[in-house]
N, C-alpha and C. Protein backbone atom coordinates (compact mmCIF):
# COMPACT_ATOMS: atom_id res chain seq x y z
N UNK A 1 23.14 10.04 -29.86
CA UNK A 1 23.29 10.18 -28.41
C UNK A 1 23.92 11.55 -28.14
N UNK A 2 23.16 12.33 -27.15
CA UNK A 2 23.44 13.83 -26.76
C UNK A 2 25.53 13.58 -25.75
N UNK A 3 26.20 14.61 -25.75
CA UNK A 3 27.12 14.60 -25.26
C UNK A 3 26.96 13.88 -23.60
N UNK A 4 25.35 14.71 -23.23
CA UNK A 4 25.26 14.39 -21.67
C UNK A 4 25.08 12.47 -21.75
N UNK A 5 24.48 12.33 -22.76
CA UNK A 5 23.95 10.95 -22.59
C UNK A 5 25.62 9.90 -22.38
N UNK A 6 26.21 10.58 -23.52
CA UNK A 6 27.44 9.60 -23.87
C UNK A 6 28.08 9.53 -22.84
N UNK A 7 28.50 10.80 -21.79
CA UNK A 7 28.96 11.32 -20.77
C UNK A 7 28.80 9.60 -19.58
N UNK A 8 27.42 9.87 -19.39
CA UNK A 8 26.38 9.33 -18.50
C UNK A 8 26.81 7.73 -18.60
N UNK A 9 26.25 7.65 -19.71
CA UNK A 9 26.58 5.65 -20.10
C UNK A 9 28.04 5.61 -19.55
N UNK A 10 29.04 6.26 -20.38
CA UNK A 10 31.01 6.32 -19.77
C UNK A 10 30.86 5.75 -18.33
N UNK A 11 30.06 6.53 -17.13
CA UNK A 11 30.05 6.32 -16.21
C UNK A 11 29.54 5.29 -15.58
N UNK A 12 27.94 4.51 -16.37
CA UNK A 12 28.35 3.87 -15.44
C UNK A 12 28.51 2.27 -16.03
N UNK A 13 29.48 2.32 -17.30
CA UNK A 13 30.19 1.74 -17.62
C UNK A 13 31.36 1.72 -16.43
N UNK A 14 31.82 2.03 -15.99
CA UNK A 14 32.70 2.21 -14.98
C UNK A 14 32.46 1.59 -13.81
N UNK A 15 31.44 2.40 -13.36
CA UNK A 15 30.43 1.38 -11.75
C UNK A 15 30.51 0.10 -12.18
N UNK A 16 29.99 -0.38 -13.16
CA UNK A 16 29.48 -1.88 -13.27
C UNK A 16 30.85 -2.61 -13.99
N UNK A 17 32.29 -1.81 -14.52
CA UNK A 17 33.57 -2.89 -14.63
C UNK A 17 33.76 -3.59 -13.49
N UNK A 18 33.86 -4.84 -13.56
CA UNK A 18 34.15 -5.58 -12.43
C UNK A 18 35.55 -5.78 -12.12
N UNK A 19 36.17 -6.34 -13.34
CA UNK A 19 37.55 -6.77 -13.58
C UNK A 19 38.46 -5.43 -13.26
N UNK A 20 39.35 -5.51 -12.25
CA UNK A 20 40.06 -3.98 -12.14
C UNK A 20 40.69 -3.55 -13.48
N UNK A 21 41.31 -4.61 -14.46
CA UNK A 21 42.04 -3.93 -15.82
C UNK A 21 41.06 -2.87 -16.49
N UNK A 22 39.75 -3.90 -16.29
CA UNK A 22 38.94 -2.94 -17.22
C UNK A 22 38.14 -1.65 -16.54
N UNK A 23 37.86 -1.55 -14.99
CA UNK A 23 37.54 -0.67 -14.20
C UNK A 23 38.33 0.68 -14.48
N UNK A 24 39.99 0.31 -14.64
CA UNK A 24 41.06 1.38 -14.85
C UNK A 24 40.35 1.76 -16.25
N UNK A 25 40.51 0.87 -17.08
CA UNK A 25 39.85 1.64 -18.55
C UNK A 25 38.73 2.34 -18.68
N UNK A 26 38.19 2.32 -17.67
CA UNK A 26 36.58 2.45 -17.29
C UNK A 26 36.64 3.68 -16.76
N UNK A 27 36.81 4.13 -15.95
CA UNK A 27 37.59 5.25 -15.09
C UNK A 27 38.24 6.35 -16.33
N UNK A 28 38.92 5.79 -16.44
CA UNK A 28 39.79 7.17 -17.35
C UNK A 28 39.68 7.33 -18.16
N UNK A 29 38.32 6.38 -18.84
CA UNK A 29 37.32 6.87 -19.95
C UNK A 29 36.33 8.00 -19.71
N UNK A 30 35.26 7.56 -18.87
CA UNK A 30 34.56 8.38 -17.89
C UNK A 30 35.14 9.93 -17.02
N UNK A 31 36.42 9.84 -16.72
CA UNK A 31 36.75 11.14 -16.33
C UNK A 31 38.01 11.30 -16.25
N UNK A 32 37.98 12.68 -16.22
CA UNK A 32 39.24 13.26 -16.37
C UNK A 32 40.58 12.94 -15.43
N UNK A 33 41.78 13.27 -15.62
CA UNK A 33 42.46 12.65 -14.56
C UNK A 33 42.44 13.22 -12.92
N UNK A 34 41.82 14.07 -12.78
CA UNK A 34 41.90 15.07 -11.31
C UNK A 34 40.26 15.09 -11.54
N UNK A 35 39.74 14.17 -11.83
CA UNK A 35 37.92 13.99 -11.65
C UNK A 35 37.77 13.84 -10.58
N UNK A 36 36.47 14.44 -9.79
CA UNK A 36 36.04 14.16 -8.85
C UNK A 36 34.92 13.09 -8.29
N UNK A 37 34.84 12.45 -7.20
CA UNK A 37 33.44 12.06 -6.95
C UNK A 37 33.37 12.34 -5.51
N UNK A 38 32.18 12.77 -4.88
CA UNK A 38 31.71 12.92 -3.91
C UNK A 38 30.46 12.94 -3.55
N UNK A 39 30.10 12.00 -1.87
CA UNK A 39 28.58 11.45 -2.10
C UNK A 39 28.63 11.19 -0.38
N UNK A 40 27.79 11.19 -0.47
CA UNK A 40 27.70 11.25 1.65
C UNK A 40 28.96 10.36 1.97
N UNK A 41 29.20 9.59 1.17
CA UNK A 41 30.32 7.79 1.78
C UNK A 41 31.38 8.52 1.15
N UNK A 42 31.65 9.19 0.25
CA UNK A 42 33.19 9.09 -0.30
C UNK A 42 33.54 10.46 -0.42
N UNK A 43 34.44 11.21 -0.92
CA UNK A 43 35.11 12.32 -1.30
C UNK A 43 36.61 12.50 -1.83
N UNK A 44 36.61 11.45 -3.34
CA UNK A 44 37.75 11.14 -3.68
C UNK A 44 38.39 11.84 -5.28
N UNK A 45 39.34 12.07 -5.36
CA UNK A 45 40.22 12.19 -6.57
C UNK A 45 40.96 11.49 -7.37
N UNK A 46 40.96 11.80 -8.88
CA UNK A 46 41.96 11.05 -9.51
C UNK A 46 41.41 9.53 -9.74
N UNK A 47 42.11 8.77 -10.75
CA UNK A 47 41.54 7.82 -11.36
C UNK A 47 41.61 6.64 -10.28
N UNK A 48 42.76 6.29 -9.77
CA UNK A 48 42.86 5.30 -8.90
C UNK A 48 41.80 6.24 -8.03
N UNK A 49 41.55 6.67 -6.77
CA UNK A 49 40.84 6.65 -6.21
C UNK A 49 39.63 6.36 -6.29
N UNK A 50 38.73 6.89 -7.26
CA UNK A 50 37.68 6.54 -7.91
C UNK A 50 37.53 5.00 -8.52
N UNK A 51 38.23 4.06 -8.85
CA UNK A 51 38.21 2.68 -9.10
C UNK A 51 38.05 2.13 -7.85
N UNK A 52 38.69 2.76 -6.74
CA UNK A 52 39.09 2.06 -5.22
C UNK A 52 37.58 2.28 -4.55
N UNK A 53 36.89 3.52 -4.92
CA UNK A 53 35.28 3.80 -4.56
C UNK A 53 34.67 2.90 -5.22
N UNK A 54 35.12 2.67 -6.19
CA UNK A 54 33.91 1.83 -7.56
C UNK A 54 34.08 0.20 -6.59
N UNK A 55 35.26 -0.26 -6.51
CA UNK A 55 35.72 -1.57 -5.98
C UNK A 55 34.98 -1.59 -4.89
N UNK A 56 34.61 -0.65 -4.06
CA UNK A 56 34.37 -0.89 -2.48
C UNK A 56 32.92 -0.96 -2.74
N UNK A 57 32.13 -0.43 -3.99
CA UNK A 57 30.88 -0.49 -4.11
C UNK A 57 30.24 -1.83 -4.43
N UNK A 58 31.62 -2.32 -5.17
CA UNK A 58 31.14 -3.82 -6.22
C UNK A 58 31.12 -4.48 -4.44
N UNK A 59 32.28 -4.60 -3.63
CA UNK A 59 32.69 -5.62 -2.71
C UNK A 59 31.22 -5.30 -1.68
N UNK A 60 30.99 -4.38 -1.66
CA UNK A 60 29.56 -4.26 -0.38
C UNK A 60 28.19 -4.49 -1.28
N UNK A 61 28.43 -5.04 -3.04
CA UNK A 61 26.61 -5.16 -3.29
C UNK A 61 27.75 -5.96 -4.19
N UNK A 62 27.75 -7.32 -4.02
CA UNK A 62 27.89 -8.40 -4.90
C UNK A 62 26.49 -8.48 -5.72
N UNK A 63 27.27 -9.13 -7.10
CA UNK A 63 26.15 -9.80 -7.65
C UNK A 63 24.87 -8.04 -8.21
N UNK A 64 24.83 -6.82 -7.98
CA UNK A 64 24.57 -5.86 -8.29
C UNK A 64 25.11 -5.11 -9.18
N UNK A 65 24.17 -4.66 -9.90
CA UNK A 65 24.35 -3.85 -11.21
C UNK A 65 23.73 -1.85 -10.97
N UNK A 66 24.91 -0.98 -11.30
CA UNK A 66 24.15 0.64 -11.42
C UNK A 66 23.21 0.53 -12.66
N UNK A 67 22.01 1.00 -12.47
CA UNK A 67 21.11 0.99 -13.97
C UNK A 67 20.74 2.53 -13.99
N UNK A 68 20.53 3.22 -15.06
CA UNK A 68 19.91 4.37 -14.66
C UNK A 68 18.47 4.55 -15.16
N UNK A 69 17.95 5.74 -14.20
CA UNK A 69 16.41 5.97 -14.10
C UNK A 69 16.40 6.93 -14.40
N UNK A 70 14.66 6.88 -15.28
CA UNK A 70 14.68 8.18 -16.10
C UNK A 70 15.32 8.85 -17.14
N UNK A 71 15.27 9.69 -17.53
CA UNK A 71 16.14 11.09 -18.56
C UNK A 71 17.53 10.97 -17.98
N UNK A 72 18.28 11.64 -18.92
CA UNK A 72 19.33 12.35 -19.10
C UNK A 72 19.16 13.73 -19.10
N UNK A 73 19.24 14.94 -18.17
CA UNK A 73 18.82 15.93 -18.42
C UNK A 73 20.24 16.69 -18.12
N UNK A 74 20.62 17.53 -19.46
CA UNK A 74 21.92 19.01 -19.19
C UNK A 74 21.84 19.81 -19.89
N UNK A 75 22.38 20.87 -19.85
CA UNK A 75 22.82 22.14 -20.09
C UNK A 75 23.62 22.64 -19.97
N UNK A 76 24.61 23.75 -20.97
CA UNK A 76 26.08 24.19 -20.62
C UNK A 76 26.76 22.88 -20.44
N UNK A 77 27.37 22.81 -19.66
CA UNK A 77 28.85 21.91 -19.00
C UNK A 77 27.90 20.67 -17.43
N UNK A 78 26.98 21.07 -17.49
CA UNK A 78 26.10 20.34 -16.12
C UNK A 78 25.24 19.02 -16.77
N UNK A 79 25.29 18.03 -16.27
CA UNK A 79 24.46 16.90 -16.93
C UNK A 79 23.54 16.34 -15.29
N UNK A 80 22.56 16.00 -15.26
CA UNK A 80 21.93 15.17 -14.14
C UNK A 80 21.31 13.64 -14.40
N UNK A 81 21.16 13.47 -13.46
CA UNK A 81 20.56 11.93 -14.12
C UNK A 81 20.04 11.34 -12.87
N UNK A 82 18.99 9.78 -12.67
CA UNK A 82 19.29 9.12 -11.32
C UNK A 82 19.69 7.82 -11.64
N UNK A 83 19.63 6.89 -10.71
CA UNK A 83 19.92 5.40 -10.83
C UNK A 83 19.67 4.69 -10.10
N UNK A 84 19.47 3.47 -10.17
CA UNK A 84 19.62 2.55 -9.04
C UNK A 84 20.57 1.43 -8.98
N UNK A 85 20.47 0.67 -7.90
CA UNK A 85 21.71 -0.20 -7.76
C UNK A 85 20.77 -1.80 -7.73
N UNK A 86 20.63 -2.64 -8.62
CA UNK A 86 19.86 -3.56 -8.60
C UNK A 86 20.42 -4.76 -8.98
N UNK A 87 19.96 -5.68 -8.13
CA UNK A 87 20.65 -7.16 -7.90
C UNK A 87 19.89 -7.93 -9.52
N UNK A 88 20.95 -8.41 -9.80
CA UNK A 88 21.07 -9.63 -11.05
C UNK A 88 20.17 -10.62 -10.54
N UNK A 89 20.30 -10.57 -9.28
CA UNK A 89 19.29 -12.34 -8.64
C UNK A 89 17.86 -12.04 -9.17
N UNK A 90 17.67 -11.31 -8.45
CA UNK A 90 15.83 -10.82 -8.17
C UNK A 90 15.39 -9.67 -8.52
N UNK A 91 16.21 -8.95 -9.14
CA UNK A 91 15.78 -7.70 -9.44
C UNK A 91 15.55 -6.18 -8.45
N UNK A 92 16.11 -6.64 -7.30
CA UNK A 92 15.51 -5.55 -5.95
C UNK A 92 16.20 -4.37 -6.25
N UNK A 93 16.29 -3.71 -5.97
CA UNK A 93 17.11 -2.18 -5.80
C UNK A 93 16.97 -1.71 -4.20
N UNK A 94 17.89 -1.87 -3.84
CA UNK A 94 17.54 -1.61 -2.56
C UNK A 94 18.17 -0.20 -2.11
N UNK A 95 19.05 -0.02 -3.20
CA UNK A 95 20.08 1.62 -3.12
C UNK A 95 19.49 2.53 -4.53
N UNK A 96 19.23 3.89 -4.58
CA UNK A 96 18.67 4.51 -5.73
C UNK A 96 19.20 6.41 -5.03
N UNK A 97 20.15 6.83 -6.43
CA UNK A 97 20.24 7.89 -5.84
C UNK A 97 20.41 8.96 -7.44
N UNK A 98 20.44 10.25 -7.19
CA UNK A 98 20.48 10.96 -7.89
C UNK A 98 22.10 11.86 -8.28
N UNK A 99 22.78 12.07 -9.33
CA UNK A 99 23.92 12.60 -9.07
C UNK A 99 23.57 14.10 -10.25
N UNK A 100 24.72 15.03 -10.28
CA UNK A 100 24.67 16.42 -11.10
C UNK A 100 26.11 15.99 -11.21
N UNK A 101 26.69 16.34 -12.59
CA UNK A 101 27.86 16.03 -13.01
C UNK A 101 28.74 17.58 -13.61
N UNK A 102 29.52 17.88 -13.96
CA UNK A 102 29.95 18.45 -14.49
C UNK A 102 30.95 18.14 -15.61
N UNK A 103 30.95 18.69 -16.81
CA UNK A 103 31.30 17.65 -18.33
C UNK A 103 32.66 18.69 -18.27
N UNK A 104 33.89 18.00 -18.80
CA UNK A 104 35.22 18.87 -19.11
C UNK A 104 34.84 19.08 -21.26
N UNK A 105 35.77 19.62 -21.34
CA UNK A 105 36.05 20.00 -22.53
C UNK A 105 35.79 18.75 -23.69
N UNK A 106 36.02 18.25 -23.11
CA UNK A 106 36.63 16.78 -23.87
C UNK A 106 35.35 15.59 -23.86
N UNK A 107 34.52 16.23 -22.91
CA UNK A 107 33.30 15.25 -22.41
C UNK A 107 33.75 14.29 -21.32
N UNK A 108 34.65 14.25 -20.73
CA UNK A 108 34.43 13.52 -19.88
C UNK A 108 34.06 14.57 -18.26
N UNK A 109 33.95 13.38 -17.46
CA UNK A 109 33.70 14.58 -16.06
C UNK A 109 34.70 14.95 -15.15
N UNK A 110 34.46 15.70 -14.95
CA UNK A 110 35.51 16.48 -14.07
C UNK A 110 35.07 16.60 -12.73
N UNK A 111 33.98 16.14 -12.26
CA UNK A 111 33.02 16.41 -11.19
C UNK A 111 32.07 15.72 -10.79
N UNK A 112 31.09 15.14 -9.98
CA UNK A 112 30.13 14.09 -10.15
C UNK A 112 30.03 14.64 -8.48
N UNK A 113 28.74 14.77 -8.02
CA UNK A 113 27.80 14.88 -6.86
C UNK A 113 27.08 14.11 -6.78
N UNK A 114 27.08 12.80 -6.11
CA UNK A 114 26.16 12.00 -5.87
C UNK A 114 25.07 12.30 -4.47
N UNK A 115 23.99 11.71 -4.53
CA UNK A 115 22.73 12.06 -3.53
C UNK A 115 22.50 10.66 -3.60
N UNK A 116 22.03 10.06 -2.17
CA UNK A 116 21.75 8.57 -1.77
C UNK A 116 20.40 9.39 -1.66
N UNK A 117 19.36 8.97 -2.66
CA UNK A 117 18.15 9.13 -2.35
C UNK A 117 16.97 7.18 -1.94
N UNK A 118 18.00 6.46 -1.47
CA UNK A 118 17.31 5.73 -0.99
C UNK A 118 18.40 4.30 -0.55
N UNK A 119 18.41 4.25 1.14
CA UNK A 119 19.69 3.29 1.10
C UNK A 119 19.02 2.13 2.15
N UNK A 120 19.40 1.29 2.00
CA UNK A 120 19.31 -0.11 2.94
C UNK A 120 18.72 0.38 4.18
N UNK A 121 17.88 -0.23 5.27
CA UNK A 121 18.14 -0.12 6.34
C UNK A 121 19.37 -0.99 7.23
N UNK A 122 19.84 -0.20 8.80
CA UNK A 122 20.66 -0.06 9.06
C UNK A 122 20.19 -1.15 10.40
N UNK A 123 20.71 -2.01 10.63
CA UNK A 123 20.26 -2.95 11.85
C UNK A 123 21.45 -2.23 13.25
C-alpha cells in the first residue's frame, strides 16, 4: 500500500468510527494535531473538532457508511481521492464527493479539502 493509499484508508477509518473512544483514536491517527478539514458545511481544526464534524456526519446519515471511489491518486505531499456516503440498508448513496489532501511528514494529514460533488435534495 502506497503512503497516499495508507493516508486515505486512516481517514476514512475515522468517518466511519462510530464509538467516540474510537473516533478520538481515529482522528489522531488520520491527522495531525492542528489538521485541517474544510468542505462547503464545515471549516474546522484540531482533533476534537474534526471528531465533532465526523459525529455530526454519523448523527445526520444514520445507519451510513464513507466508501471510497475509484483510485488513489498523489504526488509530492498532495493525495486525491472520491467517495461516497452509502446506507448499510439498501445500498443508496445519496451524498458522493471528491476531497485533495495534503500528507505531513509523518503521513498523516495536515489538510483535507472536501468537494460535495453530489448531495440530497433539499425540500
Amino acid at each position: 500500500m502506497s503512503r497516499y493509499e495508507d493516508a486515505v484508508a486512516r481517514y476514512f477509518t475515522a468517518w466511519n468510527a462510530v464509538a467516540a473512544d474510537a473516533r478520538a483514536r481515529a482522528v489522531a491517527a488520520a491527522w495531525t494535531e492542528a489538521g485541517t478539514y474544510t468542505d462547503p458545511l464545515a471549516d474546522v481544526r484540531g482533533h476534537e473538532a474534526l471528531a465533532t464534524v465526523i459525529a455530526g456526519a454519523q448523527e445526520r446519515f444514520p445507519g451510513f457508511v464513507f466508501r471510497p471511489t475509484g483510485d488513489v491518486d498523489g504526488h509530492h505531499d498532495t493525495v486525491r481521492f472520491s467517495w461516497e456516503l452509502v446506507s448499510e440498508a439498501d445500498g443508496s448513496a445519496p451524498v458522493a464527493g471528491s476531497d485533495v489532501a495534503t500528507l505531513a511528514g509523518d503521513g498523516r494529514l495536515s489538510g483535507v479539502l472536501g468537494f460535495l460533488d453530489r448531495v440530497p435534495a433539499t425540500a
